[in-house]
C-alpha atoms as a PDB file:
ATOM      1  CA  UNK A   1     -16.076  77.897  75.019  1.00  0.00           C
ATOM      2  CA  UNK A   2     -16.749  79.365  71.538  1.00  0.00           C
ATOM      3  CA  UNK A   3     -16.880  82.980  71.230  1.00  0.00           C
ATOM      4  CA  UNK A   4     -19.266  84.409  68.299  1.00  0.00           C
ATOM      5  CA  UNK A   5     -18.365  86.867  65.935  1.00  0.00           C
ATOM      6  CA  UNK A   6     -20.678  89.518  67.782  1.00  0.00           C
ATOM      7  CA  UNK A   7     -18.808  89.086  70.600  1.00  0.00           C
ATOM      8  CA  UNK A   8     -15.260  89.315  68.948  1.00  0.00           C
ATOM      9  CA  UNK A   9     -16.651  92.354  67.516  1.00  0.00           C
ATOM     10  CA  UNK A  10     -17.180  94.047  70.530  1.00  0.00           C
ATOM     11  CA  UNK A  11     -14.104  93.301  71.984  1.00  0.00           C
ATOM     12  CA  UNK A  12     -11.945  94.805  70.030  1.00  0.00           C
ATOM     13  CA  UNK A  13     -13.684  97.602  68.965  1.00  0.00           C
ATOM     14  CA  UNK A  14     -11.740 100.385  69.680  1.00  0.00           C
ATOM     15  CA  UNK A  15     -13.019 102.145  73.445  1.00  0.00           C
ATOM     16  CA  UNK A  16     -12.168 105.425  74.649  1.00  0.00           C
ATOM     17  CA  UNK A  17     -10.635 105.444  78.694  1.00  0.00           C
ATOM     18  CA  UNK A  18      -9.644 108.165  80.578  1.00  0.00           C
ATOM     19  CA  UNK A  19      -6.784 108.303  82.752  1.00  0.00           C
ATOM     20  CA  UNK A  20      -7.983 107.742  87.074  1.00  0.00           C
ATOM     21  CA  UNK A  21      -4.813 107.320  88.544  1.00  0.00           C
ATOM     22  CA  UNK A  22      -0.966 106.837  88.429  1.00  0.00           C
ATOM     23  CA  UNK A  23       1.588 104.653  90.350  1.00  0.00           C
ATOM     24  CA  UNK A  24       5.253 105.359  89.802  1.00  0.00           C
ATOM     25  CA  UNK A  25       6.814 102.054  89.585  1.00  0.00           C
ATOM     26  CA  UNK A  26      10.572 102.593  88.991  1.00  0.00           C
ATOM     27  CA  UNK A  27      11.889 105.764  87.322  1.00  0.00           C
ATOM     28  CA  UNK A  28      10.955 104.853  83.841  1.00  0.00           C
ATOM     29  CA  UNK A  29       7.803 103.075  84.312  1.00  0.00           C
ATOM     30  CA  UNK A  30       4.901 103.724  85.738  1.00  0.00           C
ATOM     31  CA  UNK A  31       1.481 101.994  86.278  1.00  0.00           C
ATOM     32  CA  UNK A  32      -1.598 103.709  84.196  1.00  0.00           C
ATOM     33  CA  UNK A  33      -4.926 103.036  86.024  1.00  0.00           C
ATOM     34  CA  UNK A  34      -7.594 103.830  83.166  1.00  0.00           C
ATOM     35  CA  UNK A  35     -11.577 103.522  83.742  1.00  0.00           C
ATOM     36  CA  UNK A  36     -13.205 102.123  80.426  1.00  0.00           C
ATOM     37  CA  UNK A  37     -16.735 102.336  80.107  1.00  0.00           C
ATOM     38  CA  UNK A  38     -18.114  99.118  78.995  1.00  0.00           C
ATOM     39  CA  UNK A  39     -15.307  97.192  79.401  1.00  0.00           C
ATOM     40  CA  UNK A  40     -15.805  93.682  79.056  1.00  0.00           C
ATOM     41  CA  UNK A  41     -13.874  92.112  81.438  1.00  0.00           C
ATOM     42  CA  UNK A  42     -10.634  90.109  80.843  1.00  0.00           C
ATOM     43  CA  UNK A  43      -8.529  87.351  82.684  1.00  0.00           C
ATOM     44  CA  UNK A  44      -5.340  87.284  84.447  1.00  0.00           C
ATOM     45  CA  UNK A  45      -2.305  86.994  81.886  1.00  0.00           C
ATOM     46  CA  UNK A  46      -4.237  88.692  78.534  1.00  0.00           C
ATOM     47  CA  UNK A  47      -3.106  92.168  77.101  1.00  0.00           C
ATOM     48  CA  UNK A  48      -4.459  95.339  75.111  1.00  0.00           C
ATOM     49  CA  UNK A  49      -3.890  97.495  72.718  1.00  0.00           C
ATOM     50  CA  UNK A  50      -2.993 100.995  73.189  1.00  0.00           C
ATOM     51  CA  UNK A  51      -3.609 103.687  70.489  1.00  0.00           C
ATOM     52  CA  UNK A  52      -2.496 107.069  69.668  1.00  0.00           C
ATOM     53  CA  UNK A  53      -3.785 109.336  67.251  1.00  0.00           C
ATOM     54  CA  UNK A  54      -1.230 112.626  66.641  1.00  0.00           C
ATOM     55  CA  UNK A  55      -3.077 116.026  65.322  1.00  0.00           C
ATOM     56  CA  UNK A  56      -2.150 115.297  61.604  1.00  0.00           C
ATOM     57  CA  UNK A  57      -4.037 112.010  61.622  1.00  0.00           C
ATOM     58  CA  UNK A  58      -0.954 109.870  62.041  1.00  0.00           C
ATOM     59  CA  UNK A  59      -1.616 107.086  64.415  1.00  0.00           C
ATOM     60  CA  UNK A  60       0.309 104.067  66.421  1.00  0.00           C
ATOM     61  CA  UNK A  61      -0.200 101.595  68.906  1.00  0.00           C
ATOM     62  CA  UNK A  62       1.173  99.156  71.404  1.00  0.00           C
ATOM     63  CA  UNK A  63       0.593  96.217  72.934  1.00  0.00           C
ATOM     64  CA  UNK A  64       0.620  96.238  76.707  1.00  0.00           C
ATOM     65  CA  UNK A  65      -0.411  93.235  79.337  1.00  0.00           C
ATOM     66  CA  UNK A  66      -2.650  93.962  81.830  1.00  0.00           C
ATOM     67  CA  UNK A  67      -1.495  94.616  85.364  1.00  0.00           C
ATOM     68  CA  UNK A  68      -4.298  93.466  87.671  1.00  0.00           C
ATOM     69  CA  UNK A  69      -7.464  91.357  87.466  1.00  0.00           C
ATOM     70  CA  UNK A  70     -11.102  92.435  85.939  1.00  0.00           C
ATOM     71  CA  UNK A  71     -12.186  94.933  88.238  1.00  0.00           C
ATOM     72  CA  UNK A  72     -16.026  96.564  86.912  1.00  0.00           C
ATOM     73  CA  UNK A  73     -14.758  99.422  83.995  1.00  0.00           C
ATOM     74  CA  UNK A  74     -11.111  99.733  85.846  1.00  0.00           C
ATOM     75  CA  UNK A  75      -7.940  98.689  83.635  1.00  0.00           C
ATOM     76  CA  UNK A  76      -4.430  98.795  84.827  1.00  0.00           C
ATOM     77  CA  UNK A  77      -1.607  98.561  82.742  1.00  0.00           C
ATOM     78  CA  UNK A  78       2.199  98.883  83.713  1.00  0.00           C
ATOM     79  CA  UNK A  79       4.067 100.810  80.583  1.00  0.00           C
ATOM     80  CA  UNK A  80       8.009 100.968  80.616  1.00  0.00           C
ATOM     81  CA  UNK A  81       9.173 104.005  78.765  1.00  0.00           C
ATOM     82  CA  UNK A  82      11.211 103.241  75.894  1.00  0.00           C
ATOM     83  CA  UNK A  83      13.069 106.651  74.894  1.00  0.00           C
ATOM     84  CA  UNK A  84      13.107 106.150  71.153  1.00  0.00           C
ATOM     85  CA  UNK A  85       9.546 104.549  71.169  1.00  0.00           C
ATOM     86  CA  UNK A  86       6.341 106.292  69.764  1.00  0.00           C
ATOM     87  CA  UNK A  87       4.006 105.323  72.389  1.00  0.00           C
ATOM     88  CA  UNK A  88       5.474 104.741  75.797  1.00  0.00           C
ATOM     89  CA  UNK A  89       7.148 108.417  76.333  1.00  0.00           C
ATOM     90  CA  UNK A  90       3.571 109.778  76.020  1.00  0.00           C
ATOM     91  CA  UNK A  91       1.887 107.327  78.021  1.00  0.00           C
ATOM     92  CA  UNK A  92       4.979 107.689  80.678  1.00  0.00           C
ATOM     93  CA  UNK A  93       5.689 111.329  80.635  1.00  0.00           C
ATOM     94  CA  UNK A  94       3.003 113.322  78.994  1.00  0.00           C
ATOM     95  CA  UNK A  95      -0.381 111.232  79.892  1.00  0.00           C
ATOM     96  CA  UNK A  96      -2.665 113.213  82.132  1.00  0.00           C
ATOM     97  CA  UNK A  97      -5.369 112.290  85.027  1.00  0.00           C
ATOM     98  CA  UNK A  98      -8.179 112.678  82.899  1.00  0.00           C
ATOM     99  CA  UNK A  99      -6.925 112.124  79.509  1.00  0.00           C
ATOM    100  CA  UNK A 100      -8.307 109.825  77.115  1.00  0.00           C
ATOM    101  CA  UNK A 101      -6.301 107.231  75.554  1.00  0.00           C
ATOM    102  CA  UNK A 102      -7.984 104.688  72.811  1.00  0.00           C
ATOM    103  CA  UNK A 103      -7.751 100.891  73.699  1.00  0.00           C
ATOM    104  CA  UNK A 104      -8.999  97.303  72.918  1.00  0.00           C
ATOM    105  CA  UNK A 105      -9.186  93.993  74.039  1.00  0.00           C
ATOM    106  CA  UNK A 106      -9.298  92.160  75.706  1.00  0.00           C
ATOM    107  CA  UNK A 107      -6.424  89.832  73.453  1.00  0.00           C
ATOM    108  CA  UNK A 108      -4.735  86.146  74.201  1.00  0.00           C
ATOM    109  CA  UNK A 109      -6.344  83.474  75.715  1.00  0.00           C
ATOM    110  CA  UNK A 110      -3.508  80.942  76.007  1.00  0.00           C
ATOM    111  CA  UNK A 111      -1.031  82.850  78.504  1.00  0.00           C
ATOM    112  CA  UNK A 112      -3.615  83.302  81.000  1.00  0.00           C
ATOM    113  CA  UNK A 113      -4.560  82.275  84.889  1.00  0.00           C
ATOM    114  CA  UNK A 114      -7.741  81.511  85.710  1.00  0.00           C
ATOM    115  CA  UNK A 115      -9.202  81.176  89.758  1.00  0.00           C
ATOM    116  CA  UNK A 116     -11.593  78.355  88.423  1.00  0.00           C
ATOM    117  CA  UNK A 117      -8.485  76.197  86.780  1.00  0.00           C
ATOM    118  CA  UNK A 118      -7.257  73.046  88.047  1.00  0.00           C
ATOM    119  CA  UNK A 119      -5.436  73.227  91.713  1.00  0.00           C
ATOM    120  CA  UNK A 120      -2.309  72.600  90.023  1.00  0.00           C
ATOM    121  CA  UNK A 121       0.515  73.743  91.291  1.00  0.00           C
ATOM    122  CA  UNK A 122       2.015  77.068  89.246  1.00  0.00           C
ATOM    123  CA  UNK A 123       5.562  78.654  88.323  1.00  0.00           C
ATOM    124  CA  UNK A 124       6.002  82.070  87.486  1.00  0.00           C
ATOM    125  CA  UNK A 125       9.626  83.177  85.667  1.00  0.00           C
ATOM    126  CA  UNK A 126       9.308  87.012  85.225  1.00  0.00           C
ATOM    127  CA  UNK A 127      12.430  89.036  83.119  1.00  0.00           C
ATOM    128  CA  UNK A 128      12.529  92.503  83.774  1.00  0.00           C
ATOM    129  CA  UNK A 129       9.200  94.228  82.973  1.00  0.00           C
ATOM    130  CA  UNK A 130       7.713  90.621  81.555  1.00  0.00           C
ATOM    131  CA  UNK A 131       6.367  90.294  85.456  1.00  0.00           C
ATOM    132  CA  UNK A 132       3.354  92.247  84.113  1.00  0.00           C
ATOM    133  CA  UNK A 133       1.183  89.438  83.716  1.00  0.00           C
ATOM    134  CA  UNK A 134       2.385  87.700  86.022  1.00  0.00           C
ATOM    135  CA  UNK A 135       1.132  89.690  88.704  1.00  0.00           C
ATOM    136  CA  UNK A 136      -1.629  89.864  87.085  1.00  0.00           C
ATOM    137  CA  UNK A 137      -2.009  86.237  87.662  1.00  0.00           C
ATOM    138  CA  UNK A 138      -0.746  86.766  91.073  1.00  0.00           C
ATOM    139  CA  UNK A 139      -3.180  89.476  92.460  1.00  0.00           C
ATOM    140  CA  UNK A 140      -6.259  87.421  90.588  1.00  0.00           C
ATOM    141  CA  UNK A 141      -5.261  84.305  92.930  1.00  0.00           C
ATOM    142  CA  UNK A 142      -5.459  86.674  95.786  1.00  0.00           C
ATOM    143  CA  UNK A 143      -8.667  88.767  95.142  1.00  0.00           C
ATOM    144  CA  UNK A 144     -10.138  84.922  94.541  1.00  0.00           C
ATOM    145  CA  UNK A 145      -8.550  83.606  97.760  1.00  0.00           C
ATOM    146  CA  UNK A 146      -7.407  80.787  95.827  1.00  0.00           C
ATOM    147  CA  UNK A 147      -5.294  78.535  97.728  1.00  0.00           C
ATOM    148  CA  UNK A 148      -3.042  77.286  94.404  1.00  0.00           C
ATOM    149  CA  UNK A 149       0.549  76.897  95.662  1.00  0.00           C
ATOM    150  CA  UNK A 150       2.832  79.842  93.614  1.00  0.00           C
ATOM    151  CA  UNK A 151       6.035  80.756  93.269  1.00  0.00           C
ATOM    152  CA  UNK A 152       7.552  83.608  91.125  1.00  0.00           C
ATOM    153  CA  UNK A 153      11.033  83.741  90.311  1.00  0.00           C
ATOM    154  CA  UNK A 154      11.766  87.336  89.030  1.00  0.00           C
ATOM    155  CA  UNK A 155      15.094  88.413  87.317  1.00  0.00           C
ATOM    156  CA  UNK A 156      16.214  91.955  86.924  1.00  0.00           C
ATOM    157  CA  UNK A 157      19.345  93.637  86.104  1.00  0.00           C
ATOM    158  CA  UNK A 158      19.035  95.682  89.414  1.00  0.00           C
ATOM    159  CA  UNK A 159      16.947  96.476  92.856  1.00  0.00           C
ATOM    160  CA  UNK A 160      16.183  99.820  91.385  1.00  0.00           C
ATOM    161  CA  UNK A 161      14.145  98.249  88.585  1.00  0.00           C
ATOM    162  CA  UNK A 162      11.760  96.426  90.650  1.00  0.00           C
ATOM    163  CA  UNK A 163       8.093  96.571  89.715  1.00  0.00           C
ATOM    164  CA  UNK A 164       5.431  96.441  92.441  1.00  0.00           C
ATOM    165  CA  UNK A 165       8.172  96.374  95.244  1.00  0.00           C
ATOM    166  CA  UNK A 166       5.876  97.189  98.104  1.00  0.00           C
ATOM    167  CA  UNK A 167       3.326  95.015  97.164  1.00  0.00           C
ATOM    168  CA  UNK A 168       5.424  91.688  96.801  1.00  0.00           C
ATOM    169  CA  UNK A 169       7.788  92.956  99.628  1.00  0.00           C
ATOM    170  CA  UNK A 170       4.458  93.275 101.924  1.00  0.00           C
ATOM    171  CA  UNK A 171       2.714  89.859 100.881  1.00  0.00           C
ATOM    172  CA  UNK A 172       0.965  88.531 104.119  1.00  0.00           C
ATOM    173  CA  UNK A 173      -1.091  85.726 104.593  1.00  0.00           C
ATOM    174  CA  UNK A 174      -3.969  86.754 102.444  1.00  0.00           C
ATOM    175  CA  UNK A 175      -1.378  86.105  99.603  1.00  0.00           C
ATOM    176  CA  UNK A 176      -1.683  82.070 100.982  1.00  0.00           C
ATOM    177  CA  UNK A 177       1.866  81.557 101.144  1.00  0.00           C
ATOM    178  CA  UNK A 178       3.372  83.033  97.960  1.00  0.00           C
ATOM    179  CA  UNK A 179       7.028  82.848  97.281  1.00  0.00           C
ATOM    180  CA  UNK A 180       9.065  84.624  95.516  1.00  0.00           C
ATOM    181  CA  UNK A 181      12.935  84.754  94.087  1.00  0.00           C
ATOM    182  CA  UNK A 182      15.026  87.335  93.015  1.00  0.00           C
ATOM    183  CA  UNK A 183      17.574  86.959  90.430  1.00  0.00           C
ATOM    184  CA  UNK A 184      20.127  90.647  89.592  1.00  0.00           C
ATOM    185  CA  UNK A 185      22.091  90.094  86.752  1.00  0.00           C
ATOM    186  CA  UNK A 186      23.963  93.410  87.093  1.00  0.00           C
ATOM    187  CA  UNK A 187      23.737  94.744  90.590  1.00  0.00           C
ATOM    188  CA  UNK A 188      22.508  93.475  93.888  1.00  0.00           C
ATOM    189  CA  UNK A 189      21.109  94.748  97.377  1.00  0.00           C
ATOM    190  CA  UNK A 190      23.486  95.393  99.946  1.00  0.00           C
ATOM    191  CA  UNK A 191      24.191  92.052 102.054  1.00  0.00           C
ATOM    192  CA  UNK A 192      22.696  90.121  99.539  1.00  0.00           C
ATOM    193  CA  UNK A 193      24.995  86.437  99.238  1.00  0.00           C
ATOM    194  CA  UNK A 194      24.841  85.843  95.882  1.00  0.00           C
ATOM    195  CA  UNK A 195      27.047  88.075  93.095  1.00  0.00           C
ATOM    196  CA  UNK A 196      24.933  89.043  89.871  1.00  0.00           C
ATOM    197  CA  UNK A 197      24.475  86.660  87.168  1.00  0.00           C
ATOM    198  CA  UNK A 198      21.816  85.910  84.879  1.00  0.00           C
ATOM    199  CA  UNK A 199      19.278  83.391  85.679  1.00  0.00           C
ATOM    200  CA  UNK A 200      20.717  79.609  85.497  1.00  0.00           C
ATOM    201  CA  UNK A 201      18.981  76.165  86.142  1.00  0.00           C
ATOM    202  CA  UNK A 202      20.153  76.256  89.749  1.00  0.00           C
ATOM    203  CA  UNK A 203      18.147  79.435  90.194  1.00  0.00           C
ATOM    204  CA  UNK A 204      14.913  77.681  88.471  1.00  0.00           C
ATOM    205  CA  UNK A 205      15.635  74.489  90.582  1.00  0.00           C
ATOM    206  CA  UNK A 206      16.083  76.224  93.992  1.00  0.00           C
ATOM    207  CA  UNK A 207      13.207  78.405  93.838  1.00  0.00           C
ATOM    208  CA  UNK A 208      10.779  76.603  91.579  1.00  0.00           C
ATOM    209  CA  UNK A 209       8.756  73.554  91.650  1.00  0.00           C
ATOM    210  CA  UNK A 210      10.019  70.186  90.591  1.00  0.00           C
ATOM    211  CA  UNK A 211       8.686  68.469  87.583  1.00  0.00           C
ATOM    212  CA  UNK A 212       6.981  65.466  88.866  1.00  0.00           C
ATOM    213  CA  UNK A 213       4.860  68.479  90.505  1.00  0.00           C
ATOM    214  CA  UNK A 214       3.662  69.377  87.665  1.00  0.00           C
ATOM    215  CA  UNK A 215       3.123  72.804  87.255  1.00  0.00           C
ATOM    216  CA  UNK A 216       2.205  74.947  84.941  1.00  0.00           C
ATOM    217  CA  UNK A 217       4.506  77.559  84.088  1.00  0.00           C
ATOM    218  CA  UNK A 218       4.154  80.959  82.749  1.00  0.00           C
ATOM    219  CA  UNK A 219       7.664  82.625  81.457  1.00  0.00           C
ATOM    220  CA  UNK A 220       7.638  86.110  80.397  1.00  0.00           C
ATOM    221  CA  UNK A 221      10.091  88.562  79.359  1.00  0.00           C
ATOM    222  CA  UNK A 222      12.702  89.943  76.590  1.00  0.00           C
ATOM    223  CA  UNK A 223      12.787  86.770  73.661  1.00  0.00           C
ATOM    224  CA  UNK A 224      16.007  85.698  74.681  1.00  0.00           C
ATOM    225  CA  UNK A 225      15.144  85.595  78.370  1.00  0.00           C
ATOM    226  CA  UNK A 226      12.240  83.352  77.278  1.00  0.00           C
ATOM    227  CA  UNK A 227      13.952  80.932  75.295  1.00  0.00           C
ATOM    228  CA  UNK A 228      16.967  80.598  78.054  1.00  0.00           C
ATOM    229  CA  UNK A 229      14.000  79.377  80.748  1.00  0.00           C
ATOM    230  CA  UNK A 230      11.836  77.949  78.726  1.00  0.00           C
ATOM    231  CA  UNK A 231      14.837  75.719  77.456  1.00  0.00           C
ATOM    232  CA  UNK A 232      15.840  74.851  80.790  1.00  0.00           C
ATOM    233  CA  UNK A 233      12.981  74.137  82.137  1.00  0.00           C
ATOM    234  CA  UNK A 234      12.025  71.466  80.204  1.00  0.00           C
ATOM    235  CA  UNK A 235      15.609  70.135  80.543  1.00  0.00           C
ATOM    236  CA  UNK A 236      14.738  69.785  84.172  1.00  0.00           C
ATOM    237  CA  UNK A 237      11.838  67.383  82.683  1.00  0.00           C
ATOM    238  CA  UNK A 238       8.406  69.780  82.761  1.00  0.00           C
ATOM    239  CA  UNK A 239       6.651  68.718  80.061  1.00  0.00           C
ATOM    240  CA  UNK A 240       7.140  71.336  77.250  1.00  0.00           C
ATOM    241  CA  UNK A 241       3.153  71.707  76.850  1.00  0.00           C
ATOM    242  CA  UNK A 242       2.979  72.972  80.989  1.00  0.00           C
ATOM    243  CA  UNK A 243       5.210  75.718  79.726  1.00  0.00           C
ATOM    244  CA  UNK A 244       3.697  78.993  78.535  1.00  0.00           C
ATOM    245  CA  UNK A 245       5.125  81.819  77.057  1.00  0.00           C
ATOM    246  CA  UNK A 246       5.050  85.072  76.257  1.00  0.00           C
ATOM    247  CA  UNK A 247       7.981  87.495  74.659  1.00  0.00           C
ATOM    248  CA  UNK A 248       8.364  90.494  73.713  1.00  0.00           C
ATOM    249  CA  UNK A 249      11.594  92.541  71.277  1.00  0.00           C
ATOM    250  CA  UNK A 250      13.501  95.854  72.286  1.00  0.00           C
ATOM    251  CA  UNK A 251      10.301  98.173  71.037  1.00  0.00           C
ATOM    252  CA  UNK A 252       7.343  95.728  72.360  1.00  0.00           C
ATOM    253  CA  UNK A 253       6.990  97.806  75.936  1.00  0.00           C
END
């Protein structure tokens, strides 16, 4: 589909939202729900831009993927606080119900799920707070009632640090059968059989689907993260063009 310069124009014009609601997600991250009047709608996997202007003019922004499906003039982002950053203590810490906060987007249209692709089979490999997106894609399958087959394999240094615990920990059958992994790489639940270690091609072939499947798979997380999967992934024969990515350095979240 080709999308006109009007159209461009309008998306990322600059919108003002105003804080609805707040979901604690782990100590240092937290879940901003933000109604946006006019928003345009967006798909399952694409990001925003967040803006802040300070009293003396000076301004800076962040990009931050969107947390949940279109949903009328409601946005959700998840923001990770980043104690030497310039945007996510305020947006973590300071941000009020009722605030505004400048944003635009929708942006990306390659790292995205969408309800009316293919039936293909799909593989998500989240790192940390790169499982944004990803359930994103996950809670757009649901809301759709798609009946793709998913699995998520999620890595994260500890239990603590788990985004969205309830919600994957409480997945029932209106979720049509969605699996999902952990990987700790520095501490693990009590009783849990496996010692911490960071993710390995066992972990991807146990858990994931194999290539003659295939799927398409959406990695995100820290660079290096990305480039460890990604590379072992197509080692495990998925064909390298199936493979989507999307990374992000020490100061991206």
């Amino acid at each position: 589909m080709t999308v006109g310069p009007t159209r461009v124009a309008t998306r990322m014009a600059w919108r003002v939202g105003r804080l609805a609601e707040v979901v604690d997600e782990t100590p240092t991250a937290r879940t901003l729900v933000l109604d946006v009047p006019g928003w345009p709608g967006h798909l399952a996997g694409q990001r925003v831009d967040i803006r802040l202007t300070s009293e003396d003019g000076y301004r800076a922004s962040r990009a931050y993927s969107l947390a949940a499906p279109a949903d009328g003039d409601r946005v959700e982002v998840t923001v990770q606080r980043v104690p030497d950053g310039e945007v996510s203590p305020y947006l973590t810490e300071v941000l009020a119900v009722g605030d505004p906060v400048e944003l635009r987007g929708p942006v990306g249209g390659w790292f995205v799920w969408d309800p009316a692709s293919p039936p293909d089979p799909v593989l998500l490999v989240a790192g940390g707070s790169g499982i944004v997106p990803l359930m994103a894609m996950i809670r757009a399958r649901r809301a759709a009632r798609s009946r793709v087959p998913f699995r998520l394999v999620y890595s994260l240094r500890g239990p603590g640090e788990t985004y969205y615990a309830a919600e994957l920990r409480g997945r029932g059958p209106e979720d049509g059968g969605l699996d999902v992994a952990y990987v700790y790489s520095r501490s693990v639940p009590e009783g849990w059989r496996t010692p911490p270690h960071r993710i390995t091609d066992a972990d991807l072939a146990s858990a994931g689907w194999p290539a003659e499947f295939a799927p398409t798979c959406y990695v995100c997380g820290p660079t290096g993260f990305v480039e460890t999967v990604a590379d072992l992934l197509v080692a495990q024969g998925h064909d390298p063009a199936r493979v989507r990515t999307e990374r992000f350095g020490p100061t991206g979240r």
